[in-house]
Protein backbone atom coordinates (compact mmCIF):
# COMPACT_ATOMS: atom_id res chain seq x y z
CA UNK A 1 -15.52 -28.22 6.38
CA UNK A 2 -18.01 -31.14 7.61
CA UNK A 3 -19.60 -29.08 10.00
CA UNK A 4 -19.87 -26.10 7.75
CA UNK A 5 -21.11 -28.69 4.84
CA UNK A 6 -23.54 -29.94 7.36
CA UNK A 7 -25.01 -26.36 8.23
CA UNK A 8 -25.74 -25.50 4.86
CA UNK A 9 -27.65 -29.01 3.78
CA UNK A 10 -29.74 -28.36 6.86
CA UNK A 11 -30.63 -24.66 6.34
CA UNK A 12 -31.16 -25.47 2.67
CA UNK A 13 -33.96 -28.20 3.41
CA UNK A 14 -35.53 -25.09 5.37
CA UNK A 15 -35.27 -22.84 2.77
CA UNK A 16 -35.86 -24.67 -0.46
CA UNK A 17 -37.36 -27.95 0.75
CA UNK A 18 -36.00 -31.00 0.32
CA UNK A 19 -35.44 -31.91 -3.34
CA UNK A 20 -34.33 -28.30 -4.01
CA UNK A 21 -31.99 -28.65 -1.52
CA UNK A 22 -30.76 -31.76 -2.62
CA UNK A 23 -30.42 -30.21 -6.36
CA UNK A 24 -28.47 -26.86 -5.01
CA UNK A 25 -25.72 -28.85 -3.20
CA UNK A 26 -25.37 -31.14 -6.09
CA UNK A 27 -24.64 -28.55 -8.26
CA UNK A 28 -22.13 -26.31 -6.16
CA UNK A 29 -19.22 -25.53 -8.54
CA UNK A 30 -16.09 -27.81 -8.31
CA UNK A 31 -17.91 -31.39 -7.86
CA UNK A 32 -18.14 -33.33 -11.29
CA UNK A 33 -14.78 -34.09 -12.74
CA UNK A 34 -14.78 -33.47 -16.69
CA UNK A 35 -11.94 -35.23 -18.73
CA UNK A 36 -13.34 -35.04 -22.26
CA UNK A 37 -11.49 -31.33 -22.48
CA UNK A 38 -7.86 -32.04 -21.32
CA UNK A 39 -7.98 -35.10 -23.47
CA UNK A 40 -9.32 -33.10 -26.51
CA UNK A 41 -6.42 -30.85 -25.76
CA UNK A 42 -4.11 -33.66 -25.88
CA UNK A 43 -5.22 -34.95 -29.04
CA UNK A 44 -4.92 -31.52 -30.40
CA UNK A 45 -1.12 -31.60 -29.52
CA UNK A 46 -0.52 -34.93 -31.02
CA UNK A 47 -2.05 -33.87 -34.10
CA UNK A 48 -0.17 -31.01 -34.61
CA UNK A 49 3.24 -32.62 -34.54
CA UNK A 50 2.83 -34.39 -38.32
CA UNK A 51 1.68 -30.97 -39.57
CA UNK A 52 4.68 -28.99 -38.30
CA UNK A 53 6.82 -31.92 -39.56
CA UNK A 54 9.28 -31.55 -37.58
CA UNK A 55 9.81 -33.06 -33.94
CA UNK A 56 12.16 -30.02 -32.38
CA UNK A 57 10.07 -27.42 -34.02
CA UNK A 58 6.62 -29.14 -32.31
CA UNK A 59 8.29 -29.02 -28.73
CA UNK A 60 9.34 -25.56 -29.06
CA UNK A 61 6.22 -24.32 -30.33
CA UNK A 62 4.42 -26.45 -27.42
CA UNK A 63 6.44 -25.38 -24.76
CA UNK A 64 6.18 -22.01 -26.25
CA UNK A 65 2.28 -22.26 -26.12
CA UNK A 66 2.28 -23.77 -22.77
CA UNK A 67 4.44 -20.27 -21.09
CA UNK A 68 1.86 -18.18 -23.01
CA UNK A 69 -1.16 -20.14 -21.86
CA UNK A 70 0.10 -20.10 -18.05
CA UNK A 71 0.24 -16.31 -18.79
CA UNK A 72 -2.85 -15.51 -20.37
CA UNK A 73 -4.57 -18.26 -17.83
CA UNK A 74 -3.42 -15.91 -14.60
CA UNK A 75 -4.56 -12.49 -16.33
CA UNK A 76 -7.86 -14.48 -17.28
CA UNK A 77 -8.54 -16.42 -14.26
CA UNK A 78 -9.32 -13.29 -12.13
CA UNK A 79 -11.66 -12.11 -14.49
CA UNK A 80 -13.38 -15.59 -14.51
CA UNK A 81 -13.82 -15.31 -11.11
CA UNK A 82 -15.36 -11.73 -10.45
CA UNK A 83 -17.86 -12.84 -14.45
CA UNK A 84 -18.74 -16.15 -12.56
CA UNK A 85 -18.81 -16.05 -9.39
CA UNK A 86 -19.88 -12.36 -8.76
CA UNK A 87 -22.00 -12.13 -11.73
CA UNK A 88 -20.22 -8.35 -12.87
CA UNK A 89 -18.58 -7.90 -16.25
CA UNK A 90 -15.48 -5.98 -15.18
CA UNK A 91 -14.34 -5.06 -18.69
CA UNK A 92 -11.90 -2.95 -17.22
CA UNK A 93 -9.96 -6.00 -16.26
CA UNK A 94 -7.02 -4.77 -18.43
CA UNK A 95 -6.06 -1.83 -16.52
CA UNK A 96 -5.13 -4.26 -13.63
CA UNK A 97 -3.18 -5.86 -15.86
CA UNK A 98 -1.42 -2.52 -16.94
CA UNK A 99 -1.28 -1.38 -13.46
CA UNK A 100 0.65 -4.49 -12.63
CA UNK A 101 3.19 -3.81 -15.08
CA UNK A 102 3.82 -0.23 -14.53
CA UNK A 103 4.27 -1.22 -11.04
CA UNK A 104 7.13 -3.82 -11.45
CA UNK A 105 9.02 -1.25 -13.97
CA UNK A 106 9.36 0.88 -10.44
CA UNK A 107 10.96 -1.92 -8.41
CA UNK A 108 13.43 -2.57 -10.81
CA UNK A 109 15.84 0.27 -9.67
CA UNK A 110 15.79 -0.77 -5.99
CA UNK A 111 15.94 -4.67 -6.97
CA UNK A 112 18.63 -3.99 -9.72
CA UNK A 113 21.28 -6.54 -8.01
CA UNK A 114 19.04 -8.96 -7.92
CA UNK A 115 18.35 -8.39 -11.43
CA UNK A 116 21.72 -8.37 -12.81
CA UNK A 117 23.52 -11.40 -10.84
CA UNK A 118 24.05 -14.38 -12.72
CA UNK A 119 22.68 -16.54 -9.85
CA UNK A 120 19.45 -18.04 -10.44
CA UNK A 121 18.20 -18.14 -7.14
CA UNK A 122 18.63 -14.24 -6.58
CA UNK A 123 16.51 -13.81 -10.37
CA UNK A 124 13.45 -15.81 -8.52
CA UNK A 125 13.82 -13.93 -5.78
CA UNK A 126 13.43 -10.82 -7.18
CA UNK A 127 10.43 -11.96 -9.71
CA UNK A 128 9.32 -12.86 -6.41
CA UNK A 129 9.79 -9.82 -4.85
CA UNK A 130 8.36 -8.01 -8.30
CA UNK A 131 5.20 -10.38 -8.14
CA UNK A 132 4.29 -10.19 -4.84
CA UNK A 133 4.52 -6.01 -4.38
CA UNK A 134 2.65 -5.46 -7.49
CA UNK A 135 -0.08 -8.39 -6.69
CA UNK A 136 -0.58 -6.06 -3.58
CA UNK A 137 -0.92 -2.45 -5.34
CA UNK A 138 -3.62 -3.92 -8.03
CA UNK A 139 -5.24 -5.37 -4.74
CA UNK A 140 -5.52 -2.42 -2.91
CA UNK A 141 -6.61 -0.71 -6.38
CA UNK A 142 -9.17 -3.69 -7.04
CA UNK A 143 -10.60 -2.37 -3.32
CA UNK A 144 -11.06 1.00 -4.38
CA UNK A 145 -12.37 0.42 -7.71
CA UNK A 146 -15.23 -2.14 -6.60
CA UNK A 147 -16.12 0.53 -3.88
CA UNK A 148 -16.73 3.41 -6.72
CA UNK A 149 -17.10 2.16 -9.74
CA UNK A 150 -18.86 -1.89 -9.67
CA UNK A 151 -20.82 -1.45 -6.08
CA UNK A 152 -23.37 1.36 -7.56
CA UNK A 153 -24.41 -0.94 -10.19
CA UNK A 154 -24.51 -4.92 -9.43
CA UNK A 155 -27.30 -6.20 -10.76
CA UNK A 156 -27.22 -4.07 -13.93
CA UNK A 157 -24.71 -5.86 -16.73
CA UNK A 158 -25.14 -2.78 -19.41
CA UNK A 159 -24.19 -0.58 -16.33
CA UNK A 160 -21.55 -2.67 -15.53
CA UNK A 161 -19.90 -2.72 -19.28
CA UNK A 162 -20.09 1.16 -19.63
CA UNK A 163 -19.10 2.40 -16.17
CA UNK A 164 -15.85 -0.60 -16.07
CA UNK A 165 -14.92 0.48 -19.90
CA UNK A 166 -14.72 4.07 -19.33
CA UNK A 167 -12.82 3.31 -15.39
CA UNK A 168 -9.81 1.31 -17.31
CA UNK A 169 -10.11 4.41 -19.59
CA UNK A 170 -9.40 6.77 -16.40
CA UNK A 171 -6.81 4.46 -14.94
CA UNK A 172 -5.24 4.31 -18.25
CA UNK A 173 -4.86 7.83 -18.50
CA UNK A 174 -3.97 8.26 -15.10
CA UNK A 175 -1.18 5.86 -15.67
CA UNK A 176 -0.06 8.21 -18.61
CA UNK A 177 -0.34 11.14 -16.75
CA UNK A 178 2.02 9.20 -13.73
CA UNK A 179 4.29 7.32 -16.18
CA UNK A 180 3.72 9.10 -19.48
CA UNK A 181 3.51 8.20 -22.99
CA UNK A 182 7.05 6.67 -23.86
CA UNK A 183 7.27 2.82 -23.85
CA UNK A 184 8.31 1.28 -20.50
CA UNK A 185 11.21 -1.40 -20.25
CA UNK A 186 10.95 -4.18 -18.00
CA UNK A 187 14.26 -6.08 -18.30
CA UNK A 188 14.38 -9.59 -17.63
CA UNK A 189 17.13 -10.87 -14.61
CA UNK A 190 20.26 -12.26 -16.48
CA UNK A 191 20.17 -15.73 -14.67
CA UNK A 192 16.47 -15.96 -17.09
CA UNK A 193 17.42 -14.95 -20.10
CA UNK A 194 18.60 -16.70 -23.40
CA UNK A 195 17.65 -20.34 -23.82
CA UNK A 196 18.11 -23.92 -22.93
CA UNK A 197 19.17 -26.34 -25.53
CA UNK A 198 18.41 -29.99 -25.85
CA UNK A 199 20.01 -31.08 -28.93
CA UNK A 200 17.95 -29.75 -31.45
CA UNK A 201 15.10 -28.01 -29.19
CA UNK A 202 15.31 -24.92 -27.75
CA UNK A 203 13.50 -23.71 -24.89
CA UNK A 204 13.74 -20.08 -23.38
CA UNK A 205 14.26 -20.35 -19.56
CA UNK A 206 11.82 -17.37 -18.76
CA UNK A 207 9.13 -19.67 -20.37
CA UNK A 208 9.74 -22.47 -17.80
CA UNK A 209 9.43 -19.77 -15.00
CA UNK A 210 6.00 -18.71 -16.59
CA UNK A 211 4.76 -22.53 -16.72
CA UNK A 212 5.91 -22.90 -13.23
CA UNK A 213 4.07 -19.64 -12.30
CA UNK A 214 1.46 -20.36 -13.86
CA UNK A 215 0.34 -24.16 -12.04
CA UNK A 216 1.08 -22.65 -8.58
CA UNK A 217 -1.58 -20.19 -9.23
CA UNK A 218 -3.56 -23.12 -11.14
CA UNK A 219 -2.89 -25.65 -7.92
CA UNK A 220 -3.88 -22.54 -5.32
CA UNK A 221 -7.06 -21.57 -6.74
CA UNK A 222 -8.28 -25.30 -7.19
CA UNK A 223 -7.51 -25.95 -3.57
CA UNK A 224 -9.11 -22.72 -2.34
CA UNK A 225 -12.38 -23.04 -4.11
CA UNK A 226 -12.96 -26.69 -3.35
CA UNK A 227 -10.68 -27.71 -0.54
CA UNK A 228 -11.27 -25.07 1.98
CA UNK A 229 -13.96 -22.96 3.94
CA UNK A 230 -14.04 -19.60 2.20
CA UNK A 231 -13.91 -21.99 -1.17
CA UNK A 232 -17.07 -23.85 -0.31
CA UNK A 233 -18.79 -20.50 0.85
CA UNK A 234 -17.92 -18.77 -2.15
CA UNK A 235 -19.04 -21.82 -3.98
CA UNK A 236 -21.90 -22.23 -1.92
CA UNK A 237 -23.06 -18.15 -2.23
CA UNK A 238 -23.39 -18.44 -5.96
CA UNK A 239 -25.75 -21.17 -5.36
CA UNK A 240 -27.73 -19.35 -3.14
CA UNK A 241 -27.07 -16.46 -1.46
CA UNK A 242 -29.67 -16.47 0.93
CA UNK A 243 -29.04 -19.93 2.48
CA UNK A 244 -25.41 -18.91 3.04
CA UNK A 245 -26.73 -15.36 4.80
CA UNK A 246 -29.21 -17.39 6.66
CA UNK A 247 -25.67 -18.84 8.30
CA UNK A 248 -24.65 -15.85 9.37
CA UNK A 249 -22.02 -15.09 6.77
CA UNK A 250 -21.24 -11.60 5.47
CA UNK A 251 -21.49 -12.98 1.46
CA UNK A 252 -20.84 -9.60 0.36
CA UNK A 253 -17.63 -9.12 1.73
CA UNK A 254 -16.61 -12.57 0.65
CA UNK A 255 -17.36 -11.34 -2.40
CA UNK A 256 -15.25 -8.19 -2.51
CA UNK A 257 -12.67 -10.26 -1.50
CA UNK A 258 -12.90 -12.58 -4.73
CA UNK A 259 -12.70 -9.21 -6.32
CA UNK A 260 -9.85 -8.17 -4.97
CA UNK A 261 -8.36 -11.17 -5.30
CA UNK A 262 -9.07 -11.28 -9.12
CA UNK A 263 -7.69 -7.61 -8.77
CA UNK A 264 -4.35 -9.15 -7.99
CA UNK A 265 -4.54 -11.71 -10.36
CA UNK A 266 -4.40 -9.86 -12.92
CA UNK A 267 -1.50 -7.38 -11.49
CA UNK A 268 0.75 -10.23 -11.09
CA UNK A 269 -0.41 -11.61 -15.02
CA UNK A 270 1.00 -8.16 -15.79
CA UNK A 271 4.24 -8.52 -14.45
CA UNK A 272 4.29 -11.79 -16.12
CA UNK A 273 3.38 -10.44 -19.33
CA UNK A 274 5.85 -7.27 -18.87
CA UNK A 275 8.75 -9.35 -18.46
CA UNK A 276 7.88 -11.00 -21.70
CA UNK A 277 7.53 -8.31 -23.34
CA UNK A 278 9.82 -6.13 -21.59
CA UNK A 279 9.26 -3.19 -23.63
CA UNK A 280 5.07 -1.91 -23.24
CA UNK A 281 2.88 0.84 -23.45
CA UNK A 282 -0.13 1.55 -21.29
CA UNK A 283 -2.45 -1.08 -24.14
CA UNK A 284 -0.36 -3.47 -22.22
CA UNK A 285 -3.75 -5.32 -20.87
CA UNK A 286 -6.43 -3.96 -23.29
CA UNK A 287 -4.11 -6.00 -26.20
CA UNK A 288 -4.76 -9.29 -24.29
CA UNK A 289 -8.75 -8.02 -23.49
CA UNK A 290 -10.03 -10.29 -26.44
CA UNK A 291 -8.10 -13.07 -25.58
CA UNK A 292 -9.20 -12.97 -22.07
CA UNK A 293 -12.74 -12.62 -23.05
CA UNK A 294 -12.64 -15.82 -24.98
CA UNK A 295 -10.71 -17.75 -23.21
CA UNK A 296 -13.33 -17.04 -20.25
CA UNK A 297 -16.36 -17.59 -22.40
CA UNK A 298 -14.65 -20.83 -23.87
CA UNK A 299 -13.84 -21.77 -20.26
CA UNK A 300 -17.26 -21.12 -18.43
CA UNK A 301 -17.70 -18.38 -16.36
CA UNK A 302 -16.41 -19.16 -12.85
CA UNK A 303 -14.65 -22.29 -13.45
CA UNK A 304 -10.69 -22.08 -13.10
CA UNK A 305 -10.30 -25.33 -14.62
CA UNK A 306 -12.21 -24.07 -17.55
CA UNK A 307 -10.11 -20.90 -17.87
CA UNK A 308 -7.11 -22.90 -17.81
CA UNK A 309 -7.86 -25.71 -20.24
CA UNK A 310 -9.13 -22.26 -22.14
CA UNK A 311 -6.13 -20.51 -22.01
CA UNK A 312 -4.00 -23.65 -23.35
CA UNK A 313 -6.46 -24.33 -26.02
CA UNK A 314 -6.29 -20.39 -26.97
CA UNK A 315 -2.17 -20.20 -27.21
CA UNK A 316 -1.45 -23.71 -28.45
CA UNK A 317 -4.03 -22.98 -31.38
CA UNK A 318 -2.28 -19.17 -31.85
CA UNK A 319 0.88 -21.05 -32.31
CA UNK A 320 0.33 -23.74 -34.31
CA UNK A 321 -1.48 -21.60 -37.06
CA UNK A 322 1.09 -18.67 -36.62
CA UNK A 323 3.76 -21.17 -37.67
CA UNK A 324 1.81 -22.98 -40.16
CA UNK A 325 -0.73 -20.64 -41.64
CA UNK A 326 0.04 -17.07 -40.29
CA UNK A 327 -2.40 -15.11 -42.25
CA UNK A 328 -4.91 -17.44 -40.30
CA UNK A 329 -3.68 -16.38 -36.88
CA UNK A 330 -5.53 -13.24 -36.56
CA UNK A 331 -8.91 -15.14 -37.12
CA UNK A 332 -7.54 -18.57 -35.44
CA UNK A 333 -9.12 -17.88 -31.68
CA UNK A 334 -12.45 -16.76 -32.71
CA UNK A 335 -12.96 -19.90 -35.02
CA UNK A 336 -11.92 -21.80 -31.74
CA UNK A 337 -14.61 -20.20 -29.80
CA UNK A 338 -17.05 -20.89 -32.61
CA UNK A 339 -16.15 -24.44 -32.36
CA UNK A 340 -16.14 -24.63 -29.10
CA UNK A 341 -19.82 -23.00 -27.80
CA UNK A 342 -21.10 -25.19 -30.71
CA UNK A 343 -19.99 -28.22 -28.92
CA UNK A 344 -20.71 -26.96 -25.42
CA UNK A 345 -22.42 -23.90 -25.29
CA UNK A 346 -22.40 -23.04 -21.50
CA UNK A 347 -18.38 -23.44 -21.92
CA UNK A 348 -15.92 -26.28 -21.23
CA UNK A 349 -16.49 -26.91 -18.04
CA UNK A 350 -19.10 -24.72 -17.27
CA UNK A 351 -20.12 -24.07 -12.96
CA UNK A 352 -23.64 -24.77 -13.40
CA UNK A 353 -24.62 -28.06 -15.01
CA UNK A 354 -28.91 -27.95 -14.61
């Protein structure tokens, strides 16, 4: 990491002169640490608990909140990733999502012990199991769709929208056509279900899986993007792509591989969100779309701490005003967005601070 941090100051001074180069590496994604957010987002929880009144009813509506963040964070962070760092408006994000789904509804048959013992150790195992072979199809799908549908037109953002809308349209329907129109079921493993009570609070155990889910893939990408080599290339190519290619580096298939990656992402946020659910359609992702959108314009395109501290912010806010003030609900995440770009328009923590 030193040597490769050394390389790239040095080519930099060649390429952009000295107090460019100086600016660039300053401003490589992952180096300021923010704390105004997460303690904004504390505040926010400790406010809420006189409103709801009632101390059990605040901790199940937080923990609650926290299981759909964790959710909404891994479907969004993906999509973060390929807006931010890749600088293409996949809006056909969703149909990962869906894909993901659909997939883990197959391996339920061939898992189905797993499923149904009452150990909880064999349940993880085959969420595992679940996660990990449907993380791998929306991969290989992520491959194939950057190859026909986003490679023709980087560079272009209208292209981008129209050609990525109308490929989670074709996926969609080839999912129908596959799967067809009927609602899937994606039952949860008995050892998961039902809840866990604490006197007066009660707290579903699939929820504690999601939050658990949920900061491993938080923890991974944080120590990928700024604790390792292909994290400070990444970082380093949407900086400036030419310095890193001066290097010798091959930034475009680095960045199919964040695609892919995001791909993935969002196939196991599917499975996530299918066992939630367990009963979906094929609008499995295209109902979260909005939420995604905001919670990665909220965020700042290509931060992962922004998309999470978005995503908690999003689903503790749906909550809160579901329980107190449903008929606000509907409108509750856009006047949080509104709020929020007023404050800090590039996003919460947004990559590039000039």
């Amino acid at each position: 990491m030193a040597v490769l941090e050394s390389k790239l100051a040095a080519t930099s001074v060649e390429i952009l002169g000295p107090d460019a180069a100086g600016d660039a590496l300053q401003a490589l994604p992952g180096r300021s640490r923010d704390l105004v957010p997460g303690f904004l987002i504390l505040v926010f929880m400790a406010l809420a608990l006189p409103t709801v009144g009632s101390v059990p009813t605040w901790i199940t509506l937080t923990v609650a909140a926290l299981a759909m963040g964790m959710m909404l964070f891994i479907m969004a962070s993906g999509l973060t990733l390929v807006f931010g760092l890749m600088d293409v408006m996949n809006l056909g994000h969703a149909a990962f999502v869906a894909v993901g789904a659909y997939t883990a509804t197959l391996l339920v048959g061939p898992l189905k012990g797993l499923i149904e013992s009452e150990s909880v150790w064999a349940s993880l195992v085959a969420i595992s199991a679940v996660m990990l072979l449907s993380m791998v199809v929306t991969a290989a799908l992520g491959w194939v769709y950057e190859r026909l549908f986003v490679k023709p037109v980087y560079g272009d953002h209208l292209k981008q929208i129209l050609i990525t809308i109308g490929a989670m349209i074709i996926i969609e329907q080839i999912v129908l056509v596959l799967f067809g129109a009927n609602q899937m079921l994606l039952p949860l493993p008995e050892a998961v279900r039902g809840s866990i009570f604490m006197g007066d609070v009660a707290i579903e155990r699939y929820r504690l899986v999601a939050v658990g889910v949920g900061l491993v893939v938080f923890v991974g990408l944080t120590l990928l993007l700024n604790r390792t080599r292909v994290g400070l290339l990444i970082r380093a190519g949407v900086e400036n792509r030419s310095m890193v290619e001066a290097l010798g580096y091959r930034i475009r298939g680095i960045f199919v591989a964040v695609f892919v990656g995001g791909s993935a992402l969002a196939g196991l946020g599917g499975v996530m969100w299918g066992f939630y659910r367990e009963q979906f359609t094929v609008a499995i992702g295209a109902e979260v779309l909005v939420q995604m959108l905001i919670i990665v314009i909220i965020g700042g395109l290509g931060s992962v701490a922004g998309c999470f501290a978005g995503a908690m912010l999003i689903a503790l806010t749906t909550n809160y005003v579901s329980f107190l003030l449903p008929d606000l609900a509907l409108v509750s995440n856009i006047l949080v967005m509104v709020a929020v770009l007023l404050w800090r328009p590039q996003g919460l923590y947004p990559v590039n601070k000039h």
